[in-house]
PDB file of N, CA and C in Angstrom:
ATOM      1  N   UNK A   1     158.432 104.352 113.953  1.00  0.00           N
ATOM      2  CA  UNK A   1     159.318 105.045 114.856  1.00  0.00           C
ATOM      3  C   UNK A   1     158.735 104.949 116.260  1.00  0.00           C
ATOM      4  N   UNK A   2     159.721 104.501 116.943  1.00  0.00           N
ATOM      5  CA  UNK A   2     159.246 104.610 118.466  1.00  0.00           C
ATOM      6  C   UNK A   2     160.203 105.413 119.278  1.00  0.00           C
ATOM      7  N   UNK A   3     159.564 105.687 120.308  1.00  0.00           N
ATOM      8  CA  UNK A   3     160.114 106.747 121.776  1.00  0.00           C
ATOM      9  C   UNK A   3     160.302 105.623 122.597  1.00  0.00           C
ATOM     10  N   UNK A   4     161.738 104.624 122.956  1.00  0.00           N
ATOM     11  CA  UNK A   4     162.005 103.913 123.984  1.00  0.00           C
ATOM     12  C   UNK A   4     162.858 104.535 125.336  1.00  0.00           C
ATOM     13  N   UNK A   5     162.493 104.427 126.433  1.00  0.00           N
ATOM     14  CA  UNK A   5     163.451 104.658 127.487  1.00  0.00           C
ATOM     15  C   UNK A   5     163.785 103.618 128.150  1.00  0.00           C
ATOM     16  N   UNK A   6     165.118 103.309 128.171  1.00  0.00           N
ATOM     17  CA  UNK A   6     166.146 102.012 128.262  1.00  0.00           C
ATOM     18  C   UNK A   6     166.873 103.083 129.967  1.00  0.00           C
ATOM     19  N   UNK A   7     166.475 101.531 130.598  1.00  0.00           N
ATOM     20  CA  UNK A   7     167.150 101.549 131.897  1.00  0.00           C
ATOM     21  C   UNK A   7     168.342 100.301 132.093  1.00  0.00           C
ATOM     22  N   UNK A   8     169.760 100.879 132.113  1.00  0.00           N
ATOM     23  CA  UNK A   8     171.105  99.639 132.338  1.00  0.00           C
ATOM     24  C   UNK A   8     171.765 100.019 133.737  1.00  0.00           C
ATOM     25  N   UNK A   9     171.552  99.100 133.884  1.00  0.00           N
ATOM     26  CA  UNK A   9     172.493  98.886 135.648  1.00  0.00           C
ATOM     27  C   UNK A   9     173.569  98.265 135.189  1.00  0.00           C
ATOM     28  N   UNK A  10     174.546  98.273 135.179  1.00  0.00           N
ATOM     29  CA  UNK A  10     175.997  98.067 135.062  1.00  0.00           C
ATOM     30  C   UNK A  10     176.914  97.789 136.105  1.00  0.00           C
ATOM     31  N   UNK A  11     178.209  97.241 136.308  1.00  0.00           N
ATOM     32  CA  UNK A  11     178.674  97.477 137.089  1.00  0.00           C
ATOM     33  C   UNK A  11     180.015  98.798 137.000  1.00  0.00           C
ATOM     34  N   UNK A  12     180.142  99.654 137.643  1.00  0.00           N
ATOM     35  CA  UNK A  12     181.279 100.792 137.668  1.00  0.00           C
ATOM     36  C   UNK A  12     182.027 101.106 137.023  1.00  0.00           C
ATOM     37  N   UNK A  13     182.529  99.854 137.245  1.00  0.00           N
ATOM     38  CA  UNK A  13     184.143  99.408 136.953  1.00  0.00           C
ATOM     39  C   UNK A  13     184.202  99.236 135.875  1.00  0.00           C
ATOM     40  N   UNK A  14     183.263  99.054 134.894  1.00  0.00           N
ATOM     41  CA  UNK A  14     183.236  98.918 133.675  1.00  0.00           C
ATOM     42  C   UNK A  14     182.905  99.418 132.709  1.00  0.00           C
ATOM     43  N   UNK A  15     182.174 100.516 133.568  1.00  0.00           N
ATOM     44  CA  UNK A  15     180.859 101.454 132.853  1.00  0.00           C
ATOM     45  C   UNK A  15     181.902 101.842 131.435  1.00  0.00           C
ATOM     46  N   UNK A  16     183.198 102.169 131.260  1.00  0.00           N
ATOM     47  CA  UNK A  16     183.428 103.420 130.379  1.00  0.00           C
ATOM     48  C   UNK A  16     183.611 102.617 128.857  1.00  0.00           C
ATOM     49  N   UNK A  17     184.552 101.529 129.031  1.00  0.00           N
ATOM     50  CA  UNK A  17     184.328 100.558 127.909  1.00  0.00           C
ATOM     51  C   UNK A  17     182.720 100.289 127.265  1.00  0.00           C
ATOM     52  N   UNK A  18     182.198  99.993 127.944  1.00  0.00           N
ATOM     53  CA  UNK A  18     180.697  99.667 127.332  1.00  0.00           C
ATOM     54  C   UNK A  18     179.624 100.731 126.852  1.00  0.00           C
ATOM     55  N   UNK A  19     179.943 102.400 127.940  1.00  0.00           N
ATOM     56  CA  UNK A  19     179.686 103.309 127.343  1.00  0.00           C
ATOM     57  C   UNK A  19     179.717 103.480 126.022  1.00  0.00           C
ATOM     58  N   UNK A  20     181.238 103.381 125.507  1.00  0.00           N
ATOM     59  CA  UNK A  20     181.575 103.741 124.129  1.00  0.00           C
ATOM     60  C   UNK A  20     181.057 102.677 123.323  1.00  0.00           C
ATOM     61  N   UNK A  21     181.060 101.582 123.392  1.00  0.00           N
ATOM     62  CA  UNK A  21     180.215 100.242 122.317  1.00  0.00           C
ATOM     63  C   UNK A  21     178.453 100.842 122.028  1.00  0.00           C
ATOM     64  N   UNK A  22     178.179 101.355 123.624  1.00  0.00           N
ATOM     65  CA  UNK A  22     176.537 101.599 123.211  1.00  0.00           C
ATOM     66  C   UNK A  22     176.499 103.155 122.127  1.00  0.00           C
ATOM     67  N   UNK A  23     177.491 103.960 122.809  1.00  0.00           N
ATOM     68  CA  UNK A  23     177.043 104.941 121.702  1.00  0.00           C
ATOM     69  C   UNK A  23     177.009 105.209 120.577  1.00  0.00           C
ATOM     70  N   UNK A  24     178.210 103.821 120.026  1.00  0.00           N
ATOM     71  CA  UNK A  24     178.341 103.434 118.668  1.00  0.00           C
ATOM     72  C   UNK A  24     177.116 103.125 118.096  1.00  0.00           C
ATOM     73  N   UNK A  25     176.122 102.524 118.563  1.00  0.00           N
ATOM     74  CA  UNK A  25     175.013 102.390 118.177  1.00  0.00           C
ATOM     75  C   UNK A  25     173.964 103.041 118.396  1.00  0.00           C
ATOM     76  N   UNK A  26     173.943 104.657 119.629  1.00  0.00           N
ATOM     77  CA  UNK A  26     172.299 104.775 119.169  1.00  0.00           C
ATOM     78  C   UNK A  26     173.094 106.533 119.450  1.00  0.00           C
ATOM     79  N   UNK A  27     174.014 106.403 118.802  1.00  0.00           N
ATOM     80  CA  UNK A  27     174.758 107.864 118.082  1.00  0.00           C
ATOM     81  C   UNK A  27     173.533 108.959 117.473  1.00  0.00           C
ATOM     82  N   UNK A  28     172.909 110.103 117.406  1.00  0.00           N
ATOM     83  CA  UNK A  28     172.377 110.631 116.701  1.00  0.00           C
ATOM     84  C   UNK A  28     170.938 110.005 117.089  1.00  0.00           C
ATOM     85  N   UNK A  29     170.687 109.416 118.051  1.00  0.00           N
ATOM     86  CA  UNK A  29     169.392 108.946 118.654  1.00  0.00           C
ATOM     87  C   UNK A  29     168.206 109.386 119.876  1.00  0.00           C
ATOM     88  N   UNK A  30     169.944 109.509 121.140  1.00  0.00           N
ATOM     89  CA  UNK A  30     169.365 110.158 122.231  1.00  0.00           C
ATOM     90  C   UNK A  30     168.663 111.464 122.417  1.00  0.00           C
ATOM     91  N   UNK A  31     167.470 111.310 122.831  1.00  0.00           N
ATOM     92  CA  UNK A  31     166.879 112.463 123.281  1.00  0.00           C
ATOM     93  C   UNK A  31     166.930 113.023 124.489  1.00  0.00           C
ATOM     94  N   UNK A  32     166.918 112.288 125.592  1.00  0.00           N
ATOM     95  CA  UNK A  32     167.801 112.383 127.054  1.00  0.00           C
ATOM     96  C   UNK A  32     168.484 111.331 127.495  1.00  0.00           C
ATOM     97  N   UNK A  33     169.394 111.636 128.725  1.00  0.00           N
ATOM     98  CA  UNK A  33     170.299 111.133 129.270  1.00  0.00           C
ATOM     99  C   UNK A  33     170.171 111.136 130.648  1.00  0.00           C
ATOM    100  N   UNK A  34     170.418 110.022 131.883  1.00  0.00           N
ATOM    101  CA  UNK A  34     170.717 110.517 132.885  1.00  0.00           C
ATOM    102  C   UNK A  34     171.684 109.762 133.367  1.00  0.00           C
ATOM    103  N   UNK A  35     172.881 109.987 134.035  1.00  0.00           N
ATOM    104  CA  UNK A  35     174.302 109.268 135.334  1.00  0.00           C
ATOM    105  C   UNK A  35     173.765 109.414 136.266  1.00  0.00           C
ATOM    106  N   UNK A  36     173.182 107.908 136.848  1.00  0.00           N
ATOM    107  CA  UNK A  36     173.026 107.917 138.572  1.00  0.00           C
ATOM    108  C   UNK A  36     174.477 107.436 138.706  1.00  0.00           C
ATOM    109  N   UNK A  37     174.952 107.997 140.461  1.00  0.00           N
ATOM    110  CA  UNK A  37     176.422 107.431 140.802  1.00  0.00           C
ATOM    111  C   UNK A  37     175.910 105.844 141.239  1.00  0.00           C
ATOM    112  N   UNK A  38     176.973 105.067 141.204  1.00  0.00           N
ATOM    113  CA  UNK A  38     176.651 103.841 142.016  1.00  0.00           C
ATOM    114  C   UNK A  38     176.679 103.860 143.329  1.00  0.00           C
ATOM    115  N   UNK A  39     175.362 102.667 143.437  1.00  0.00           N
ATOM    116  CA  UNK A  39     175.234 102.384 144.945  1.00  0.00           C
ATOM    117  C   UNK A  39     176.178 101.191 145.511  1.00  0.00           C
ATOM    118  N   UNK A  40     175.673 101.270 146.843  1.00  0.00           N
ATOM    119  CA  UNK A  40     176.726 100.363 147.801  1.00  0.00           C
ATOM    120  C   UNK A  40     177.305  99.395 147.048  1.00  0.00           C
ATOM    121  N   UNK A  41     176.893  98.171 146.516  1.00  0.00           N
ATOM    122  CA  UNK A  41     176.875  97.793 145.695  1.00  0.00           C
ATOM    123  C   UNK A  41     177.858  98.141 144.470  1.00  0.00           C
ATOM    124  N   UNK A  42     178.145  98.804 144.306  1.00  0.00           N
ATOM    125  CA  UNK A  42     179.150  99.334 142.977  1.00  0.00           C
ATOM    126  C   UNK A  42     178.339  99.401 141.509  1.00  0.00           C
ATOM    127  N   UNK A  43     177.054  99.369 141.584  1.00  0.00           N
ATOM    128  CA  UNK A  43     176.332  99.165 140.364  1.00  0.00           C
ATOM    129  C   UNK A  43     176.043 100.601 140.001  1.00  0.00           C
ATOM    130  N   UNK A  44     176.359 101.079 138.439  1.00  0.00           N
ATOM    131  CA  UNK A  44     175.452 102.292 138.275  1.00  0.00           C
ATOM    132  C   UNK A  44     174.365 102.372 137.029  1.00  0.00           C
ATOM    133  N   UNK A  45     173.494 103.117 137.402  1.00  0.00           N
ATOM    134  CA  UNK A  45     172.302 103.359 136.353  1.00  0.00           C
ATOM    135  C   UNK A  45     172.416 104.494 135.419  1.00  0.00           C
ATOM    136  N   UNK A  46     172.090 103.844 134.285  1.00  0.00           N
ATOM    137  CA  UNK A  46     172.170 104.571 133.596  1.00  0.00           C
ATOM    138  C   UNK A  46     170.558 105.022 132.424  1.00  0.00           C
ATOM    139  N   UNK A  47     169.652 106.260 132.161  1.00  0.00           N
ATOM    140  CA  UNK A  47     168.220 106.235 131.945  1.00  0.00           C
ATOM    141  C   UNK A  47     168.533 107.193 131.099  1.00  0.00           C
ATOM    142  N   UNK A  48     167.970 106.258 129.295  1.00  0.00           N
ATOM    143  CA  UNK A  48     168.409 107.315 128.159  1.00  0.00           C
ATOM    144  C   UNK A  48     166.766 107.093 127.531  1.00  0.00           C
ATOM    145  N   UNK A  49     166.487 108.286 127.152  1.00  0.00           N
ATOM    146  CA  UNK A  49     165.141 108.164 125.864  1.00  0.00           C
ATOM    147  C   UNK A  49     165.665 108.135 124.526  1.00  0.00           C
ATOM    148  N   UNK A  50     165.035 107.189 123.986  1.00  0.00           N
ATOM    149  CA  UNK A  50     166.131 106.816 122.213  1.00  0.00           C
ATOM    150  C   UNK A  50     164.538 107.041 121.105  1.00  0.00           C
ATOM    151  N   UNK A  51     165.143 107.158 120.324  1.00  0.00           N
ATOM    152  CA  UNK A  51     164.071 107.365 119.055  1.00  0.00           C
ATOM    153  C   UNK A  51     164.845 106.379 118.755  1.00  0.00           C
ATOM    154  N   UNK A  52     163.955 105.216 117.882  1.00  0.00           N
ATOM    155  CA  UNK A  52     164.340 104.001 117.630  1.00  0.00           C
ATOM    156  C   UNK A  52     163.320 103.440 116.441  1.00  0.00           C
ATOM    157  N   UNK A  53     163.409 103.124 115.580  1.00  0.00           N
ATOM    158  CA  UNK A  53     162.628 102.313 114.208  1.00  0.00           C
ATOM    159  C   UNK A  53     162.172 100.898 114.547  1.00  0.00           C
ATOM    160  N   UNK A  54     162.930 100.101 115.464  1.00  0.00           N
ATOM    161  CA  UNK A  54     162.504  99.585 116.253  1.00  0.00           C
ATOM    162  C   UNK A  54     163.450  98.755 117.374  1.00  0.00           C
ATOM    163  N   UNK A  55     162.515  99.132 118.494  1.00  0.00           N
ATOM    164  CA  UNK A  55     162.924  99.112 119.475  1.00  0.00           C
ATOM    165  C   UNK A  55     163.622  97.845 120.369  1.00  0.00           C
ATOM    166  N   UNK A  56     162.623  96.897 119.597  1.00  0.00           N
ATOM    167  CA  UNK A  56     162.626  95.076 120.324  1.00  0.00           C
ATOM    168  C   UNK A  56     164.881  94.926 119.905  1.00  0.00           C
ATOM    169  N   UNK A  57     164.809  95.415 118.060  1.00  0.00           N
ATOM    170  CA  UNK A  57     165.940  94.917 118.029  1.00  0.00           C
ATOM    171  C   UNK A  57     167.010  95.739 118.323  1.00  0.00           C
ATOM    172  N   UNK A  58     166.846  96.624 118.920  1.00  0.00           N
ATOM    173  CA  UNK A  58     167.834  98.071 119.352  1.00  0.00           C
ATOM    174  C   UNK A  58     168.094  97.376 120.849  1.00  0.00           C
ATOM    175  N   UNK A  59     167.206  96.708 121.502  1.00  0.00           N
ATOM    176  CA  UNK A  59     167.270  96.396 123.492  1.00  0.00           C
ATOM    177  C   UNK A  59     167.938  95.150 123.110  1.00  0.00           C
ATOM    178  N   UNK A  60     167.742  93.872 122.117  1.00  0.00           N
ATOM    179  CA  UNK A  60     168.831  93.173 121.741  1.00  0.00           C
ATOM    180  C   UNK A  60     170.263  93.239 121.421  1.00  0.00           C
ATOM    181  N   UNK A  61     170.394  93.818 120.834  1.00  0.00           N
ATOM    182  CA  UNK A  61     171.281  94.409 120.584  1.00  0.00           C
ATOM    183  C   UNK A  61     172.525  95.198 121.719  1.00  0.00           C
ATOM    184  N   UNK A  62     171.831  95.805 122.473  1.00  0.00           N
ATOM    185  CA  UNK A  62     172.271  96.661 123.378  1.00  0.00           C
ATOM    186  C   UNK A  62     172.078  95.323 124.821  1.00  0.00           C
ATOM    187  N   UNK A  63     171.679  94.737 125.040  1.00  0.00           N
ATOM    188  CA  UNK A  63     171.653  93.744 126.144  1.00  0.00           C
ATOM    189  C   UNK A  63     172.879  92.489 125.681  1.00  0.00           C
ATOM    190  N   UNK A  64     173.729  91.905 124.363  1.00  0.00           N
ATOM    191  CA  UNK A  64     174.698  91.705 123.831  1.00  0.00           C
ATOM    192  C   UNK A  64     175.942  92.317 124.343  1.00  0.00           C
ATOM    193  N   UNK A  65     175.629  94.317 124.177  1.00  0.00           N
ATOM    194  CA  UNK A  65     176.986  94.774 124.885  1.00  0.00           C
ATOM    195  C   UNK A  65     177.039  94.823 126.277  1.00  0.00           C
ATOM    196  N   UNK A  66     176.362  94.921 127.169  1.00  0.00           N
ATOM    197  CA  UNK A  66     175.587  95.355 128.584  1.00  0.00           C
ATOM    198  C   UNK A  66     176.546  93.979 128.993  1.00  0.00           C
ATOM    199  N   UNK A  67     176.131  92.548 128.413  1.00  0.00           N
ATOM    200  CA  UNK A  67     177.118  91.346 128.693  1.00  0.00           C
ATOM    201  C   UNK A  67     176.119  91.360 130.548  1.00  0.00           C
ATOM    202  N   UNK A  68     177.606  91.560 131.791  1.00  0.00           N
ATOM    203  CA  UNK A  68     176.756  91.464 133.020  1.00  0.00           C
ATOM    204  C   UNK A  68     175.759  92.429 133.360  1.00  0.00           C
ATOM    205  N   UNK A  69     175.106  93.324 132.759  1.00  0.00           N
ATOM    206  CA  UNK A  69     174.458  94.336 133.501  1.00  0.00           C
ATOM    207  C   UNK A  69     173.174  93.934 132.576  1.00  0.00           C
ATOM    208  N   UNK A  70     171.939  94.734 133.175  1.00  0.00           N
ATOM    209  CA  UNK A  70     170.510  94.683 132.892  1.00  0.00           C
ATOM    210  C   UNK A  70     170.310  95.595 132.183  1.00  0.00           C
ATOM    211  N   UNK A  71     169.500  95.960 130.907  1.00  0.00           N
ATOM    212  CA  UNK A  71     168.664  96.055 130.240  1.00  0.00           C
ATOM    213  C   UNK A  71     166.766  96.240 130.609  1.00  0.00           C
ATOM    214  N   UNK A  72     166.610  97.141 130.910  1.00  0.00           N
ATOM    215  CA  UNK A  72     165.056  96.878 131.307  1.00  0.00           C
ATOM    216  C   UNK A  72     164.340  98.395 130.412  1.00  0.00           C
ATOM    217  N   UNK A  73     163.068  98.024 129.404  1.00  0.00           N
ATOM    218  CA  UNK A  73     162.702  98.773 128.097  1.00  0.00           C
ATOM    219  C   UNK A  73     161.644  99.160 128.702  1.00  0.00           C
ATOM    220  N   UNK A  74     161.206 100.273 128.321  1.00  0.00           N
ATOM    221  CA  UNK A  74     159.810 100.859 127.994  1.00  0.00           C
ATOM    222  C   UNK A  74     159.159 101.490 126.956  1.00  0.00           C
ATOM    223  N   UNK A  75     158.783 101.313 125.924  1.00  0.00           N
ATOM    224  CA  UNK A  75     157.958 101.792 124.569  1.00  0.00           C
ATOM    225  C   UNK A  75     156.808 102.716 125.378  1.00  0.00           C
ATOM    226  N   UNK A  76     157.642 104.167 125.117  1.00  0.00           N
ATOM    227  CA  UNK A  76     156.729 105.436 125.706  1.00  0.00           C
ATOM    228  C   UNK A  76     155.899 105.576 124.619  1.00  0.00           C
ATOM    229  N   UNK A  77     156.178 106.138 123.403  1.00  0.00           N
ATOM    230  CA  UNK A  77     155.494 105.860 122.099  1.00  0.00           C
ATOM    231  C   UNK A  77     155.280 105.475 120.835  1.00  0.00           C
ATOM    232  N   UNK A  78     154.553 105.260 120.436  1.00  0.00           N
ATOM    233  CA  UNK A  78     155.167 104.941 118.893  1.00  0.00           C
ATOM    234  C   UNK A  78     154.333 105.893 118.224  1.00  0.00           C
ATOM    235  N   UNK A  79     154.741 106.132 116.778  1.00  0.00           N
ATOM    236  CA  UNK A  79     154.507 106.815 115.692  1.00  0.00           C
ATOM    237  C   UNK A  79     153.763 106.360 114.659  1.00  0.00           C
TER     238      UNK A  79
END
């Protein structure tokens, strides 16, 4: 078991569709959440902490739905 915090930059306009694909998958996972608004740019961030079994194939997975936006992981801990 690991403690990952997953950072996605997205673009706006799209955020709400892709919202719902990611939560399909880490449903019953999140431990926090944060909505930055978007910048100039139209991009917004989005910074969740996931309990994850493992993590490598959970950021695969989730960088598949993301499609144009970034994906960037951090393994806070493992178990």
């Amino acid at each position: 078991m690991q403690i990952v915090e997953l950072n996605i930059r997205l673009p706006y306009e799209g955020r709400g569709k892709i919202l719902g694909r990611l939560y399909e998958n880490v449903r019953g996972k999140i431990r926090d959440i944060h909505f930055f608004p978007p910048d100039a740019e139209g991009i917004s961030e989005i910074r969740m902490e996931i309990e994850a079994d493992n993590g490598k194939k959970l950021v695969k997975d989730l960088m598949k739905i993301v499609g144009e936006g970034k994906v960037l992981f951090k393994v806070l801990s493992e178990v």
